[in-house]
N, C-alpha and C. Protein backbone atom coordinates (compact mmCIF):
# COMPACT_ATOMS: atom_id res chain seq x y z
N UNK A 1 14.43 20.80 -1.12
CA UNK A 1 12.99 20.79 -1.14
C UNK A 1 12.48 20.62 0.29
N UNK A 2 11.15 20.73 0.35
CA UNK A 2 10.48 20.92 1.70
C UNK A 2 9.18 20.86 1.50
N UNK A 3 8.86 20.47 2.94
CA UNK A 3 7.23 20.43 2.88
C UNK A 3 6.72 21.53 3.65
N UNK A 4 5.39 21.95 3.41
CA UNK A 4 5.00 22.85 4.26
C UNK A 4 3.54 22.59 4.77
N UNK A 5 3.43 22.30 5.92
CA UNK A 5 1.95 22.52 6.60
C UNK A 5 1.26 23.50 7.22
N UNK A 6 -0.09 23.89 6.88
CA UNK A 6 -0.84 24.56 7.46
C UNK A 6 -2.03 23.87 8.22
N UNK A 7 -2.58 24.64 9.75
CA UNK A 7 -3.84 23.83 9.94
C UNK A 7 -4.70 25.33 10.11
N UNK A 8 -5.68 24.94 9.42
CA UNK A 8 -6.26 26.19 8.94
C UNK A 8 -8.07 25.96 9.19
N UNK A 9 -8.79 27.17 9.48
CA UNK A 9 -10.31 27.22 9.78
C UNK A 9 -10.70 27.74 8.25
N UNK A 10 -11.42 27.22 6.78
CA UNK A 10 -11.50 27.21 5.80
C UNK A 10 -13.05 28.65 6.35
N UNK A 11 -13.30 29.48 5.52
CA UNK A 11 -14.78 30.20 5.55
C UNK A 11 -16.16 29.52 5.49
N UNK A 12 -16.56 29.45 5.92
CA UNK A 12 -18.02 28.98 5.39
C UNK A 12 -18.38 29.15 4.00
N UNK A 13 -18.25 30.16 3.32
CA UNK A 13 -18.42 30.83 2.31
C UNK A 13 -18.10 30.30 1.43
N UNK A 14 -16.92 29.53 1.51
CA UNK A 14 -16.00 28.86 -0.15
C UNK A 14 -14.85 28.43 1.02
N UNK A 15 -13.69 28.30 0.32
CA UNK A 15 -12.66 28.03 0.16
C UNK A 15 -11.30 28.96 0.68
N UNK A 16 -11.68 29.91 0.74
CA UNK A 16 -11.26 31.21 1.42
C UNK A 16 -10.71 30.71 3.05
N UNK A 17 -9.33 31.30 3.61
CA UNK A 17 -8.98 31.05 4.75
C UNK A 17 -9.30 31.85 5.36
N UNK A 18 -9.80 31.54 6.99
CA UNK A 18 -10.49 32.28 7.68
C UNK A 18 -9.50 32.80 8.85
N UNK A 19 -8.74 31.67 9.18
CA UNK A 19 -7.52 31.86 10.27
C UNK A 19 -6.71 30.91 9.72
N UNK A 20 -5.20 30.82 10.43
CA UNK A 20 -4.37 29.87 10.33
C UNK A 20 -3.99 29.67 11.62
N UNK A 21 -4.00 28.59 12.20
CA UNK A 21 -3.94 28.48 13.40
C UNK A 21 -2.32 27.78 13.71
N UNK A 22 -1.94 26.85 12.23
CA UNK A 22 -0.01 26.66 12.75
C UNK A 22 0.00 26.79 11.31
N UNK A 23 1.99 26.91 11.18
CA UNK A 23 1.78 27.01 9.69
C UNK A 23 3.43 26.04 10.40
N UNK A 24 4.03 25.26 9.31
CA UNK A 24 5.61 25.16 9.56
C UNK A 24 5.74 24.54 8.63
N UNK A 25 7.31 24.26 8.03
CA UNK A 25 8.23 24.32 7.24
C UNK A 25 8.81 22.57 7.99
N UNK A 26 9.50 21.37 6.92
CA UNK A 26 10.72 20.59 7.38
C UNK A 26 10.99 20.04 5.63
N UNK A 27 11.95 19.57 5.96
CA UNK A 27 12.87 19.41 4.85
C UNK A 27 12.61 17.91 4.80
N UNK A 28 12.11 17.72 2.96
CA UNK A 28 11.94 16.19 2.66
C UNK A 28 13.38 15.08 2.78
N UNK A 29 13.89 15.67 3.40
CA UNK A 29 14.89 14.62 3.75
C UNK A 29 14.64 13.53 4.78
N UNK A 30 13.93 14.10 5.69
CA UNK A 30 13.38 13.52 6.88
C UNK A 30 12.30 12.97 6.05
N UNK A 31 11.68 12.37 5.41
CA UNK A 31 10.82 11.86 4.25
C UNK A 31 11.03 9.73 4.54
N UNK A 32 12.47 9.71 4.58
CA UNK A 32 12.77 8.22 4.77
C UNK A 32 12.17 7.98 6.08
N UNK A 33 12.82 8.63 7.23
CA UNK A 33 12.49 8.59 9.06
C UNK A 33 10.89 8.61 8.78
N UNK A 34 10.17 9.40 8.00
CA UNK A 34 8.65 9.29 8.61
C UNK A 34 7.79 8.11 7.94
N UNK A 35 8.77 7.61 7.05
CA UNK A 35 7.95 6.00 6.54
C UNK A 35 8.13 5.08 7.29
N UNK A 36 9.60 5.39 7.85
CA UNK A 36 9.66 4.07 9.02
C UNK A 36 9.06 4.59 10.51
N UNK A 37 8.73 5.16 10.45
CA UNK A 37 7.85 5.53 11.71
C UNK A 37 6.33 5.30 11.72
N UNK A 38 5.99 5.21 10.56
CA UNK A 38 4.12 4.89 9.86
C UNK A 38 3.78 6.46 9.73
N UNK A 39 4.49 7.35 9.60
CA UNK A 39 3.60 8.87 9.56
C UNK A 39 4.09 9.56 8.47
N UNK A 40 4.23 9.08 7.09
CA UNK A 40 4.46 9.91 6.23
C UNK A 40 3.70 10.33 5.45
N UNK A 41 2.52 9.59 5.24
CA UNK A 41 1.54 10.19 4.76
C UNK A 41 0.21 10.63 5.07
N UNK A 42 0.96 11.00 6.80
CA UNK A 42 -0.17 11.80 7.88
C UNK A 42 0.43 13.08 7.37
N UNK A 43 1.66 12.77 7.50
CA UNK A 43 2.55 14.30 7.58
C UNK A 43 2.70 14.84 5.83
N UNK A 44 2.90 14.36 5.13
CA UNK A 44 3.08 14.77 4.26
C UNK A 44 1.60 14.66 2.92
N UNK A 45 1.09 13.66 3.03
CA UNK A 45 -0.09 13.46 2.18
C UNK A 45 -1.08 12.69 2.88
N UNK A 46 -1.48 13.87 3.30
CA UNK A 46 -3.15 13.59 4.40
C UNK A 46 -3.93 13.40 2.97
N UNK A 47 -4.13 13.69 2.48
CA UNK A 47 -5.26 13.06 1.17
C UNK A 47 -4.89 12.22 0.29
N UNK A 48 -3.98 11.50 0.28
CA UNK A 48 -3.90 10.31 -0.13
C UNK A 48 -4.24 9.18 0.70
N UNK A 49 -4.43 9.74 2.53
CA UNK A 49 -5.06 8.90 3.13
C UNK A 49 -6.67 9.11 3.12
N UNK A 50 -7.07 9.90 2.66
CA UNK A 50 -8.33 10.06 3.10
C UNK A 50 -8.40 11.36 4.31
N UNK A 51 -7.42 11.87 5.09
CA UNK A 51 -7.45 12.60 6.11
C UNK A 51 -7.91 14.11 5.58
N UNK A 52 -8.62 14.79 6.12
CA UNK A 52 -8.72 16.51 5.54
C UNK A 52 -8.32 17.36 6.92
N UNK A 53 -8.80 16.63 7.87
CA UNK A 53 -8.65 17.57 9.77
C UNK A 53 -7.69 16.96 10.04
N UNK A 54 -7.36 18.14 10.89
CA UNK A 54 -6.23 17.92 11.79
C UNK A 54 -6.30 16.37 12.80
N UNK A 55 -7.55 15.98 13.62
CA UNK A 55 -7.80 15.16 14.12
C UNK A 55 -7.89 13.72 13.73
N UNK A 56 -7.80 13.49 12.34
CA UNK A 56 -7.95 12.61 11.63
C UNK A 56 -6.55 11.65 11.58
N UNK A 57 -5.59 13.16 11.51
CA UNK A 57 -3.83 12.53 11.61
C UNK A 57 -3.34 12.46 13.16
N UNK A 58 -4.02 12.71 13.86
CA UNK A 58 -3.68 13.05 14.76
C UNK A 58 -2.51 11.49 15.71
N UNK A 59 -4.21 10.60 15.78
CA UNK A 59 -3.11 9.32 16.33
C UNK A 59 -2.35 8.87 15.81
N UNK A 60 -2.52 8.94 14.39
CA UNK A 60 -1.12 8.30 13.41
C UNK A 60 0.29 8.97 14.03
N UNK A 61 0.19 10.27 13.60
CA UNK A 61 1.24 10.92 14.01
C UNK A 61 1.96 10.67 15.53
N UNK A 62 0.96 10.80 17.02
CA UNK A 62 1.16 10.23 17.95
C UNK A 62 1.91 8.79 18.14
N UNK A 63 0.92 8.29 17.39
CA UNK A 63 1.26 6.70 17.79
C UNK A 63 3.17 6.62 16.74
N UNK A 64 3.15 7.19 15.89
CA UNK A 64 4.59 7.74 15.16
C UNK A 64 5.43 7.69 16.09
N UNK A 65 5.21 9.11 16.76
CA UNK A 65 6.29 9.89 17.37
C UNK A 65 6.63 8.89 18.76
N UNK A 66 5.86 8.42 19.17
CA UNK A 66 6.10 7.80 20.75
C UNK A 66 7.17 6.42 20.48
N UNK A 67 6.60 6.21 19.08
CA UNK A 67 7.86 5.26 18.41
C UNK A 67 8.95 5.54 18.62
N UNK A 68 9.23 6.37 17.88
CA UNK A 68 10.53 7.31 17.52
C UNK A 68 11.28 7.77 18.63
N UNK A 69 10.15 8.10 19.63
CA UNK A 69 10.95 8.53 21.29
C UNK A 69 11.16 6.93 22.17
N UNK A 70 10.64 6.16 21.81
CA UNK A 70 11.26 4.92 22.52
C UNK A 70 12.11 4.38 21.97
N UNK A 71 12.54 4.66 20.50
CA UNK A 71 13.90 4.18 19.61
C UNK A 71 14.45 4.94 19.09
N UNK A 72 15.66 6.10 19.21
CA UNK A 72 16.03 6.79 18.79
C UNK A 72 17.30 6.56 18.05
N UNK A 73 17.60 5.47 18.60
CA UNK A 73 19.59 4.91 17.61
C UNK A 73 18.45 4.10 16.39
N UNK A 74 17.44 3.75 16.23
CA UNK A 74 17.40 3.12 15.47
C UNK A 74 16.82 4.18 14.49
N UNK A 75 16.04 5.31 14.67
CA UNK A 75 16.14 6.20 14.02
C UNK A 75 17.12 6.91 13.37
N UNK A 76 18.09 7.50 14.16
CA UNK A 76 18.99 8.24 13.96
C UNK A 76 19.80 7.43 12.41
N UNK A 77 19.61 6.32 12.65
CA UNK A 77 20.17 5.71 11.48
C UNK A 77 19.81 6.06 9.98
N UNK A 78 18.74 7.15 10.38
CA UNK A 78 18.24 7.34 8.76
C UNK A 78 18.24 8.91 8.54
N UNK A 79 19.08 9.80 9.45
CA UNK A 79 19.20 10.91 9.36
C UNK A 79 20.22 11.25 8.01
N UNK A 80 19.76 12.52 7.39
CA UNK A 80 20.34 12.40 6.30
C UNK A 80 21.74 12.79 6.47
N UNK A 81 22.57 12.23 5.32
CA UNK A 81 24.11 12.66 5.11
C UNK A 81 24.64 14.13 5.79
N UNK A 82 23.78 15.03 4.83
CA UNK A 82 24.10 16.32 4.43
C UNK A 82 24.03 16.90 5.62
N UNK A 83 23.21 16.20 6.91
CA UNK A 83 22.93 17.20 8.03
C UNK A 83 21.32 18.22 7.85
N UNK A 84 21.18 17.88 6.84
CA UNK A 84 19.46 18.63 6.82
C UNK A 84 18.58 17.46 6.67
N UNK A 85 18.48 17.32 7.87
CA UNK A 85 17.23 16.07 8.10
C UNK A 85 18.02 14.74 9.39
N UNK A 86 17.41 15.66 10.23
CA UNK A 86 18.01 15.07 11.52
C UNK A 86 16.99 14.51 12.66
N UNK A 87 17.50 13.05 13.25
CA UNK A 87 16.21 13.18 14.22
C UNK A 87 16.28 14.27 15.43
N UNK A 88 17.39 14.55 15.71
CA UNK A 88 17.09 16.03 16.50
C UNK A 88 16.17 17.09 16.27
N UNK A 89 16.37 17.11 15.26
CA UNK A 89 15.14 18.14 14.95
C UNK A 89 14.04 17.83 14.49
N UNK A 90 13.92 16.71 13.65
CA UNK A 90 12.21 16.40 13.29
C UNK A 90 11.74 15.96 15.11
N UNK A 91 12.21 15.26 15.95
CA UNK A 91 10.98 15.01 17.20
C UNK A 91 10.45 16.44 17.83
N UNK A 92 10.87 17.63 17.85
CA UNK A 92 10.68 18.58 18.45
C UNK A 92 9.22 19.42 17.37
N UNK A 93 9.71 19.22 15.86
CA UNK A 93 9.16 19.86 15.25
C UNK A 93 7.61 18.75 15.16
N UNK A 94 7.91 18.09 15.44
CA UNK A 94 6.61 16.67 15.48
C UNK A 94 5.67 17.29 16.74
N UNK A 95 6.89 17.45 17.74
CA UNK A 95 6.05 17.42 18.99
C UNK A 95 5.12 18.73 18.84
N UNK A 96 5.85 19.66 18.43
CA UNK A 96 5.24 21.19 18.12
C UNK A 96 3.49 20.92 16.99
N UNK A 97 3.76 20.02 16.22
CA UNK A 97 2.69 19.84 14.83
C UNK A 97 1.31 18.95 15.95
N UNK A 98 1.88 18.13 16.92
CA UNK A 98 0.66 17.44 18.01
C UNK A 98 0.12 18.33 18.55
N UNK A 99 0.96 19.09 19.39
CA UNK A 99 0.38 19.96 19.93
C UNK A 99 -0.85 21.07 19.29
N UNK A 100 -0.09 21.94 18.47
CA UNK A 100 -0.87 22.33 17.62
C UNK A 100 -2.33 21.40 16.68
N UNK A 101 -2.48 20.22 16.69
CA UNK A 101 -3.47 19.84 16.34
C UNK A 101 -4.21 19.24 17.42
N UNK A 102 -4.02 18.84 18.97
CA UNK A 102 -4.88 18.74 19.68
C UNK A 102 -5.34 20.10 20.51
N UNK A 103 -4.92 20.83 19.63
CA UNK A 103 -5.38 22.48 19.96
C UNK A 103 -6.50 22.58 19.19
N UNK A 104 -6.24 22.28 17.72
CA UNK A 104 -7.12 22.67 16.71
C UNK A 104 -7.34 21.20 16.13
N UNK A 105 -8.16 20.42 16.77
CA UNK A 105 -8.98 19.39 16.26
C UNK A 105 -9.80 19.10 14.82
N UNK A 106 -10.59 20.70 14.79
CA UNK A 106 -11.35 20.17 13.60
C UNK A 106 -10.37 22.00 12.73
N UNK A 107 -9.28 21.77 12.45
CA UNK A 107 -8.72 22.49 11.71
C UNK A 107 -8.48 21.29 10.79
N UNK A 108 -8.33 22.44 9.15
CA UNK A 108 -8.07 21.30 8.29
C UNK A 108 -6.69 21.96 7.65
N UNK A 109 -6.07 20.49 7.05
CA UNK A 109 -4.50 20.52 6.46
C UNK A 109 -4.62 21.08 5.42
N UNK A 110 -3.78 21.69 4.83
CA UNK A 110 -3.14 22.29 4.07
C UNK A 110 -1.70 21.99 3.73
N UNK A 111 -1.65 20.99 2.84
CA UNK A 111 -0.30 20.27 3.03
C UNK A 111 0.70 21.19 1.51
N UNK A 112 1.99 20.86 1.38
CA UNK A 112 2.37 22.04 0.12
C UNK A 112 3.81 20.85 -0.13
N UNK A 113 4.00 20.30 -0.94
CA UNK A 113 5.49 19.60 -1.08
C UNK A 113 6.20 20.21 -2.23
């Protein structure tokens, strides 16, 4: 299983997508790593926080990741068995999802689990 995010410009009109400005893919394995980091339900369920924009998750996620890059053995400790769900690869794909939302500030999530 997997999650999938979009940050997306909705139409004026309705509900209808107007652009997609990021779209990406990570595997709920990495699901444990983003609770102990405080960003799992930036990353995965922005509306169970209340979040709809991109900007809304934004410091959570930040204030997350800078964690995660000042402790990485203590992370790594929760990478999964199987090898799909690694901190090697979730910090890069994190760093890629910041970027992309201090690009697109008032883009809104589109989250998919």
């Amino acid at each position: 299983m997997s999650l999938d995010v979009e940050l997306v410009k909705k139409c004026t009109c309705g509900e209808a997508i107007a652009e997609h400005y990021y779209e990406a893919n990570i595997t709920h394995n990495l699901a444990i790593m983003a609770g102990k980091a405080g960003i799992y339900k930036a990353i995965w369920r922005p509306h169970e926080i209340d979040c709809k924009f991109a900007k809304d998750i934004l410091p959570i996620v930040e204030k997350g990741y800078e964690d995660m890059l000042m402790r990485p053995d203590y992370y790594n400790q929760f990478n999964a068995e199987n090898g799909w769900g690694l901190y090697e690869d979730f910090m890069p794909w994190i760093s890629d999802y910041i970027e992309a939302m201090r690009e697109n500030p008032d883009s809104e999530i589109i989250t998919c689990v």
